[in-house]
Every structure is written in structure tokens, then in C-alpha cells.
N, C-alpha and C. Protein backbone atom coordinates (compact mmCIF):
# COMPACT_ATOMS: atom_id res chain seq x y z
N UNK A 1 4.54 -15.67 -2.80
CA UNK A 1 3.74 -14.95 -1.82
C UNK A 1 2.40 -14.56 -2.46
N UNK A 2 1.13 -14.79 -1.90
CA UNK A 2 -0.10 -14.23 -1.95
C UNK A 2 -0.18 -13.12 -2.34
N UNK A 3 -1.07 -12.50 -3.06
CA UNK A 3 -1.65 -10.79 -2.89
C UNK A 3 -1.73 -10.28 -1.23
N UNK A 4 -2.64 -11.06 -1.03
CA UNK A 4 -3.56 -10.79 0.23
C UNK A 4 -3.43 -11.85 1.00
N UNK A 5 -2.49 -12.51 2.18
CA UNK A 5 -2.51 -13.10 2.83
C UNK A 5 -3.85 -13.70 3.66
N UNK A 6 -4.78 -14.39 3.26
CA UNK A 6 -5.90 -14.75 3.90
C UNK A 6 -6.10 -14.89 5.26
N UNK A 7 -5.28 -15.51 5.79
CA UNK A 7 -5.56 -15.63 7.44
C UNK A 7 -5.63 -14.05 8.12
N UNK A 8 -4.82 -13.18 7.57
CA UNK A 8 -4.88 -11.60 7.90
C UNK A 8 -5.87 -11.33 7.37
N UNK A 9 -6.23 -11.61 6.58
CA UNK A 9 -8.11 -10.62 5.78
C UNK A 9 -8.51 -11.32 6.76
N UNK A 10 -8.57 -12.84 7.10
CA UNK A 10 -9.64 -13.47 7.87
C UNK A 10 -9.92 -12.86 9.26
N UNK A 11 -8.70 -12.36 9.30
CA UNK A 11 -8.79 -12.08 10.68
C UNK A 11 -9.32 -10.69 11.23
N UNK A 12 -9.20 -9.76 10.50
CA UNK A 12 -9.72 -8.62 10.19
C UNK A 12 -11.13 -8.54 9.93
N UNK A 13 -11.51 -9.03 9.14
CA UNK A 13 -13.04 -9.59 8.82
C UNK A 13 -13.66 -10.07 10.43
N UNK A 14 -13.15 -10.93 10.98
CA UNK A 14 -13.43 -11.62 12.57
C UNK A 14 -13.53 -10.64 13.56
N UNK A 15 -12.75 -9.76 13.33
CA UNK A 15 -12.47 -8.73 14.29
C UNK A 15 -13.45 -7.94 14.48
N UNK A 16 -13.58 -7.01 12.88
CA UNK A 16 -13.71 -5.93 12.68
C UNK A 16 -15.43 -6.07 12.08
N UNK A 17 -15.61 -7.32 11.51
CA UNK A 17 -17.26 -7.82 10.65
C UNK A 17 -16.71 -7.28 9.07
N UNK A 18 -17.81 -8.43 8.40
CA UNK A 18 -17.04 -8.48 6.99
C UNK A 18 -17.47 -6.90 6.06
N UNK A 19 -18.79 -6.40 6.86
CA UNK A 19 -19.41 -5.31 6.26
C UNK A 19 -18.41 -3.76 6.38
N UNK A 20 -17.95 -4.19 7.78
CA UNK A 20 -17.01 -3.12 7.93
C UNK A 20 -15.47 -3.18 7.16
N UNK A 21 -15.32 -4.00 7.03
CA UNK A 21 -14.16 -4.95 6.57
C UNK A 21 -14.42 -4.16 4.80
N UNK A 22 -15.65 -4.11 4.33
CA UNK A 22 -15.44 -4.03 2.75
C UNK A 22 -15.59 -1.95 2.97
N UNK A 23 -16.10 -1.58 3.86
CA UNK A 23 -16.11 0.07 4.07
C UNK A 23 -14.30 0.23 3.81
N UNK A 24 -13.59 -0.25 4.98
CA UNK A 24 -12.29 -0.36 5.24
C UNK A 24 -11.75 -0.32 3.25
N UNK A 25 -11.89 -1.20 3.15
CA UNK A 25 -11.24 -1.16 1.64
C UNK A 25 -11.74 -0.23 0.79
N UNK A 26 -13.21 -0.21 0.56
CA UNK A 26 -13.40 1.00 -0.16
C UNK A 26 -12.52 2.41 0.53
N UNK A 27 -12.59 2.75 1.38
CA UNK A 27 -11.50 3.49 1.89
C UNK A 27 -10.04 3.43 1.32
N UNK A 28 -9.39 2.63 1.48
CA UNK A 28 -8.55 1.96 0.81
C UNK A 28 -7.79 2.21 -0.41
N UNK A 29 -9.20 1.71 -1.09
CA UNK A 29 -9.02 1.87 -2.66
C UNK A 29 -9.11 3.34 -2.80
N UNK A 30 -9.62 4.45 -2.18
CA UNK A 30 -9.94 5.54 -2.40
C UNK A 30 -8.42 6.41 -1.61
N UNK A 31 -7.80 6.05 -0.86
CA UNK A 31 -7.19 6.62 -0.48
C UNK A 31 -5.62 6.14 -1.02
N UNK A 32 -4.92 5.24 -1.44
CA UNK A 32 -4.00 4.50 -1.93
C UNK A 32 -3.45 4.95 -2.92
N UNK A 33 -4.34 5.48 -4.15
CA UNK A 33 -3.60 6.48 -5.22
C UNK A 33 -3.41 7.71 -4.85
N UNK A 34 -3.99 7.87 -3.70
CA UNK A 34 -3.34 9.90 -3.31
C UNK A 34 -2.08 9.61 -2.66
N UNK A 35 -1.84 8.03 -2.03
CA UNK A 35 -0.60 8.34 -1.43
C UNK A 35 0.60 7.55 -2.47
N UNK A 36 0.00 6.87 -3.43
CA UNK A 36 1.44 6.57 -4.28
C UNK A 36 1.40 7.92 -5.21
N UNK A 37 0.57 9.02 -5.06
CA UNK A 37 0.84 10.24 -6.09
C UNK A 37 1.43 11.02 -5.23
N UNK A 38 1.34 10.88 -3.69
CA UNK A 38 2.33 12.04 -2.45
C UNK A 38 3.80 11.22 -2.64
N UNK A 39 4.02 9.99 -2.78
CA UNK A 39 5.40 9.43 -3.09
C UNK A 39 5.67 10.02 -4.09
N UNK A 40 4.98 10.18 -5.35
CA UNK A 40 5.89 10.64 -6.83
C UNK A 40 6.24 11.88 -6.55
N UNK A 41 5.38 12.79 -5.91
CA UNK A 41 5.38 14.42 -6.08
C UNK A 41 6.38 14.65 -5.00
N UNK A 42 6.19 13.99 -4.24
CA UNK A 42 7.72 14.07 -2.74
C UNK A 42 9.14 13.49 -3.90
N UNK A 43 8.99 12.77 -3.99
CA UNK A 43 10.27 12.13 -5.21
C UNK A 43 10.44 12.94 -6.01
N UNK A 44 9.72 13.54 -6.75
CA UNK A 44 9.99 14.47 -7.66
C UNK A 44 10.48 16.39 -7.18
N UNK A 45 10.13 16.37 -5.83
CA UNK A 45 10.45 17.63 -5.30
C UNK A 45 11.28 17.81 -4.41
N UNK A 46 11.51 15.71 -3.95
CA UNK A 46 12.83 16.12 -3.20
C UNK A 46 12.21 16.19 -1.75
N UNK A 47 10.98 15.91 -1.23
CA UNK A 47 10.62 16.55 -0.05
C UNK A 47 10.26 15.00 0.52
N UNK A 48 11.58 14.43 1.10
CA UNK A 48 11.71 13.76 1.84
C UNK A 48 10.74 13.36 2.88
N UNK A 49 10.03 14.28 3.46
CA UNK A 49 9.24 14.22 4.49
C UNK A 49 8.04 13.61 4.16
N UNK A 50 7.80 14.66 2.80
CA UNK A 50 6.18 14.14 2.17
C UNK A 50 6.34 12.55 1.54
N UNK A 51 7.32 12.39 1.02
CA UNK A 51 7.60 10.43 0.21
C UNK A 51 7.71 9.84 1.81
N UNK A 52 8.26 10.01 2.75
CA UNK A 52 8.53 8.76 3.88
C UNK A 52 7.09 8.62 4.30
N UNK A 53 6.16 9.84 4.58
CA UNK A 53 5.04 9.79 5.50
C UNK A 53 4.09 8.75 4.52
N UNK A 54 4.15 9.41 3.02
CA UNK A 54 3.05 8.40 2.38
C UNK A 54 3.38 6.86 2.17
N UNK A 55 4.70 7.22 1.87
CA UNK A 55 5.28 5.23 2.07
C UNK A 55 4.90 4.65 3.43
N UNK A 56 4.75 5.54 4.90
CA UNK A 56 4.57 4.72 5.87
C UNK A 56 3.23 4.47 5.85
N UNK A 57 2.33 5.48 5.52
CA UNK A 57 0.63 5.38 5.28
C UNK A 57 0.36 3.54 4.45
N UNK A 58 0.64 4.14 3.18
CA UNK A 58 1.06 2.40 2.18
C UNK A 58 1.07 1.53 2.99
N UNK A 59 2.27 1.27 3.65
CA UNK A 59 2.85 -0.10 4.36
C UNK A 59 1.85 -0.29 5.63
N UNK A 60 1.69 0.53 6.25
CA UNK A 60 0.64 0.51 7.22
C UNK A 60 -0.86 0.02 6.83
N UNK A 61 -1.35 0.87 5.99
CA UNK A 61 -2.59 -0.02 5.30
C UNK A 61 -2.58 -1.49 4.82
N UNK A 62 -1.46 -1.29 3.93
CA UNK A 62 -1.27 -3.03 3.10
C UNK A 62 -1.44 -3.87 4.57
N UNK A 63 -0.28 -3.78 5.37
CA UNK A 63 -0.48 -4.83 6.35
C UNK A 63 -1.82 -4.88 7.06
N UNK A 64 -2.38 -3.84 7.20
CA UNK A 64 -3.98 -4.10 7.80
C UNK A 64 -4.69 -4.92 6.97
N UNK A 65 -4.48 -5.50 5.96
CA UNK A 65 -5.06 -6.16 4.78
C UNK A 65 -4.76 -7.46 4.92
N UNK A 66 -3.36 -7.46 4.88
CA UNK A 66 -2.99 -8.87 4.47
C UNK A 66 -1.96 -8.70 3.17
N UNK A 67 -1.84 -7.21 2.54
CA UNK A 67 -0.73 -7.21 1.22
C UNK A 67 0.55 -7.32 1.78
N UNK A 68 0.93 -8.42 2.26
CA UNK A 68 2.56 -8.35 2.77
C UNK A 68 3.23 -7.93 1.98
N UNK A 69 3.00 -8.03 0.33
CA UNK A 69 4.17 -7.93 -0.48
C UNK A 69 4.28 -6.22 -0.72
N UNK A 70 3.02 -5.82 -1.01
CA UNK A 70 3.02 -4.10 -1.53
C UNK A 70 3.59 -3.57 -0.06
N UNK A 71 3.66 -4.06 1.20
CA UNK A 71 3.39 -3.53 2.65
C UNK A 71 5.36 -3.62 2.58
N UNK A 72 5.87 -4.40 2.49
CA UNK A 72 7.44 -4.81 2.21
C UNK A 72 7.95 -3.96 0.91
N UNK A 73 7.12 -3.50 0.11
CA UNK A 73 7.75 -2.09 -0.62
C UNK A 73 7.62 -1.14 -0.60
N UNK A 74 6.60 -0.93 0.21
CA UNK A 74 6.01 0.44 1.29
C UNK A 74 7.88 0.46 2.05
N UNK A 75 7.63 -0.23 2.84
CA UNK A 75 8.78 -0.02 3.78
C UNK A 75 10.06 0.00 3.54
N UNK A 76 10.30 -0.62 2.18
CA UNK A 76 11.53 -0.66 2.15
C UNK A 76 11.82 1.08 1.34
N UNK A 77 10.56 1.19 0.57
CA UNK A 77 10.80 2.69 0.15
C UNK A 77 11.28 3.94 1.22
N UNK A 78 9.83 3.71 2.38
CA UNK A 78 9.66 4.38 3.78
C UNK A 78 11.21 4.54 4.66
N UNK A 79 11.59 2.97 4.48
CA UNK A 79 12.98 3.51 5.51
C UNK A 79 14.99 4.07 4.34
N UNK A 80 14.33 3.13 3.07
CA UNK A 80 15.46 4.05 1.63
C UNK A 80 15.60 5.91 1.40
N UNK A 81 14.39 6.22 1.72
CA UNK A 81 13.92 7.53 1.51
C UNK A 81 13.90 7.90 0.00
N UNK A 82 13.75 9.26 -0.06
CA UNK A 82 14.13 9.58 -1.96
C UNK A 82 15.10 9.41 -2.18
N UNK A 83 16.05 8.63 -1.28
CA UNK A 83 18.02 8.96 -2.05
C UNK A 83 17.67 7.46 -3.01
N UNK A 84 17.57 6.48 -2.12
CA UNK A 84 17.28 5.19 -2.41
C UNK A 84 16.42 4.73 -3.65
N UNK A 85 15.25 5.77 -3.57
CA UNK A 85 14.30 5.68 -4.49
C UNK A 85 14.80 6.32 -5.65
N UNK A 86 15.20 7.27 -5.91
CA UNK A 86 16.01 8.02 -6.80
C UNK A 86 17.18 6.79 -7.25
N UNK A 87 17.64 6.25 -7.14
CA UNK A 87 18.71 5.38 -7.02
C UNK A 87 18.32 4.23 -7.75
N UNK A 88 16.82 4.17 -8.04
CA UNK A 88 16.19 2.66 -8.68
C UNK A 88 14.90 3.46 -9.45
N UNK A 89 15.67 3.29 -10.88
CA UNK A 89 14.46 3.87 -11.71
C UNK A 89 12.88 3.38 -11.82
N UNK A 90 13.15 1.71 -11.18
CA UNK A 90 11.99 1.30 -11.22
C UNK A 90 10.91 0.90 -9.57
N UNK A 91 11.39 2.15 -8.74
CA UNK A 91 10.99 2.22 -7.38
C UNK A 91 9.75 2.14 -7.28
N UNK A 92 9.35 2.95 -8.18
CA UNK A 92 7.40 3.61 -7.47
C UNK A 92 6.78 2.57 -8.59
N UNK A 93 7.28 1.88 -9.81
CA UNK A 93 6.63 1.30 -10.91
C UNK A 93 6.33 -0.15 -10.15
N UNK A 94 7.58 -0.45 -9.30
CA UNK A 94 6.95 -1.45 -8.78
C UNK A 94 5.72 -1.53 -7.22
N UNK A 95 5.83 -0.56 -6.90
CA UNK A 95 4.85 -0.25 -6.16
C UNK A 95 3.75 -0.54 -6.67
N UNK A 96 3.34 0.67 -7.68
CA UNK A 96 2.56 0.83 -8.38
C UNK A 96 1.57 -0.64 -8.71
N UNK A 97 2.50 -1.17 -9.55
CA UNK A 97 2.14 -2.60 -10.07
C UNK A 97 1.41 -3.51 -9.20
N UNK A 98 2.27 -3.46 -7.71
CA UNK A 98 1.57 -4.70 -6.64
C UNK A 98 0.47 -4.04 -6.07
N UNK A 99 0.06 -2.83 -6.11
CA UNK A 99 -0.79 -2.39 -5.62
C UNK A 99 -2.32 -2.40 -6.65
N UNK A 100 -2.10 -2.51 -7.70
CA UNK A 100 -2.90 -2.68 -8.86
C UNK A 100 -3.07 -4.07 -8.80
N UNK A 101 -2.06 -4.99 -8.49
CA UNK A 101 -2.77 -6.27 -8.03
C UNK A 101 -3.60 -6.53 -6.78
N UNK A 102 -3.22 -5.83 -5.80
CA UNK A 102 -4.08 -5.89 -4.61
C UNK A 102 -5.36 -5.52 -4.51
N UNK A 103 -5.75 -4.23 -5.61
CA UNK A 103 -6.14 -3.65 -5.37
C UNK A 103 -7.54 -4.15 -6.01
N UNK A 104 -6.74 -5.41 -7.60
CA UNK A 104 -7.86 -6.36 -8.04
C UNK A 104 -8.40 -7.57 -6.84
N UNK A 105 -7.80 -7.85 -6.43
CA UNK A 105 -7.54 -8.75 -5.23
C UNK A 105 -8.57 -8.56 -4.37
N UNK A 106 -8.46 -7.60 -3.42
CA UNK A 106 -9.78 -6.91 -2.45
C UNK A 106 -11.09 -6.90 -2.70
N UNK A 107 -10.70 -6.41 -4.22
CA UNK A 107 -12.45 -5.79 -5.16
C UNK A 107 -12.53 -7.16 -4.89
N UNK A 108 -12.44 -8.56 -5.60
CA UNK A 108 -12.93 -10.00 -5.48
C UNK A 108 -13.37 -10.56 -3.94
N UNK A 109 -12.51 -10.23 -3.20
CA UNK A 109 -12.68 -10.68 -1.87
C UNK A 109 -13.81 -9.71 -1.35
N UNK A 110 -13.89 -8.95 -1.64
CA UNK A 110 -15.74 -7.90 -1.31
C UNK A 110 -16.71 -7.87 -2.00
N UNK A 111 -16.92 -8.91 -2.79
CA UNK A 111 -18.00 -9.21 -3.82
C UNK A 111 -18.91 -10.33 -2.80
């Protein structure tokens, strides 16, 4: 699987114009580490509410992109909750990781 599914950037870009399209990501990029840091601090406090909402934020963005893959561990976190996540030491690391690829991914595709 792709980072960034192209026909979805393409299409977004078509939609939306490529200028708005790179605002969108800078957004993105700016908003993406507050919500894999509301997953750790919800995980770490137990507050269920705060980890599902930012995992659904995640998965919701990725797919506006085209990150099917980070968008499919958004969700699978989003609907596991903290029991699930708690349950796999390496939950948020892999998040983490595909999103650090995406996140190189975008920057290239907005150059």
C-alpha cells in the first residue's frame, strides 16, 4: 500500500485547488501531533473519551488525504478503544511511525 493514495490527493487537489490543497496539509501537519499526543495522554489516563475522539480526528484526516494506511490505524485504534490499545504495547508506535511517513510524503507532494 502507498503512503498517500494518489488518485485521493488527486482528487482533492481537483476539488478543492492545489493551493488550498497545500493550506489543508499545512493544517494537517500542524494539527496531527496534538492529536497522536490526545491519544497518549487519553491512554495514559484512561480517558477513553479523549483517545476515541482523537483517533477518530486521525482517521478522518488521513482519509481526506489519501493515507489509507495511518487512516486504518486511526480506526482500528478509534473503534479497540484504550482496552485494546493497552493490550498492544506497540499501538501508538505504530501510528506514530506511518504518520511520520505521511507526513514526509505530503511535505514532497506540496513542493
Amino acid at each position: 500500500m502507498t503512503t498517500i493514495d494518489p488518485d485521493t490527493f488527486k482528487a482533492l487537489q481537483d476539488t478543492a485547488g492545489a493551493d488550498f490543497v497545500v493550506e489543508l496539509v499545512d493544517a494537517f501537519l500542524e494539527e496531527a501531533p496534538i492529536m497522536l499526543e490526545s491519544m497518549r495522554t487519553g491512554l495514559a489516563e484512561g480517558d477513553a473519551e479523549k483517545f476515541r475522539r482523537a483517533a477518530h480526528s486521525l482517521k478522518s484526516n488521513s482519509h481526506t488525504f489519501g493515507a489509507m494506511a495511518l487512516g486504518a490505524l486511526a480506526r482500528d485504534l478509534e473503534l479497540g478503544g484504550v482496552q485494546a490499545a493497552r493490550a498492544r504495547d506497540d499501538a501508538l508506535a505504530a501510528v506514530r511511525q506511518e504518520y511520520a511517513r505521511v507526513a514526509e510524503r505530503l511535505k514532497e507532494l506540496c513542493r
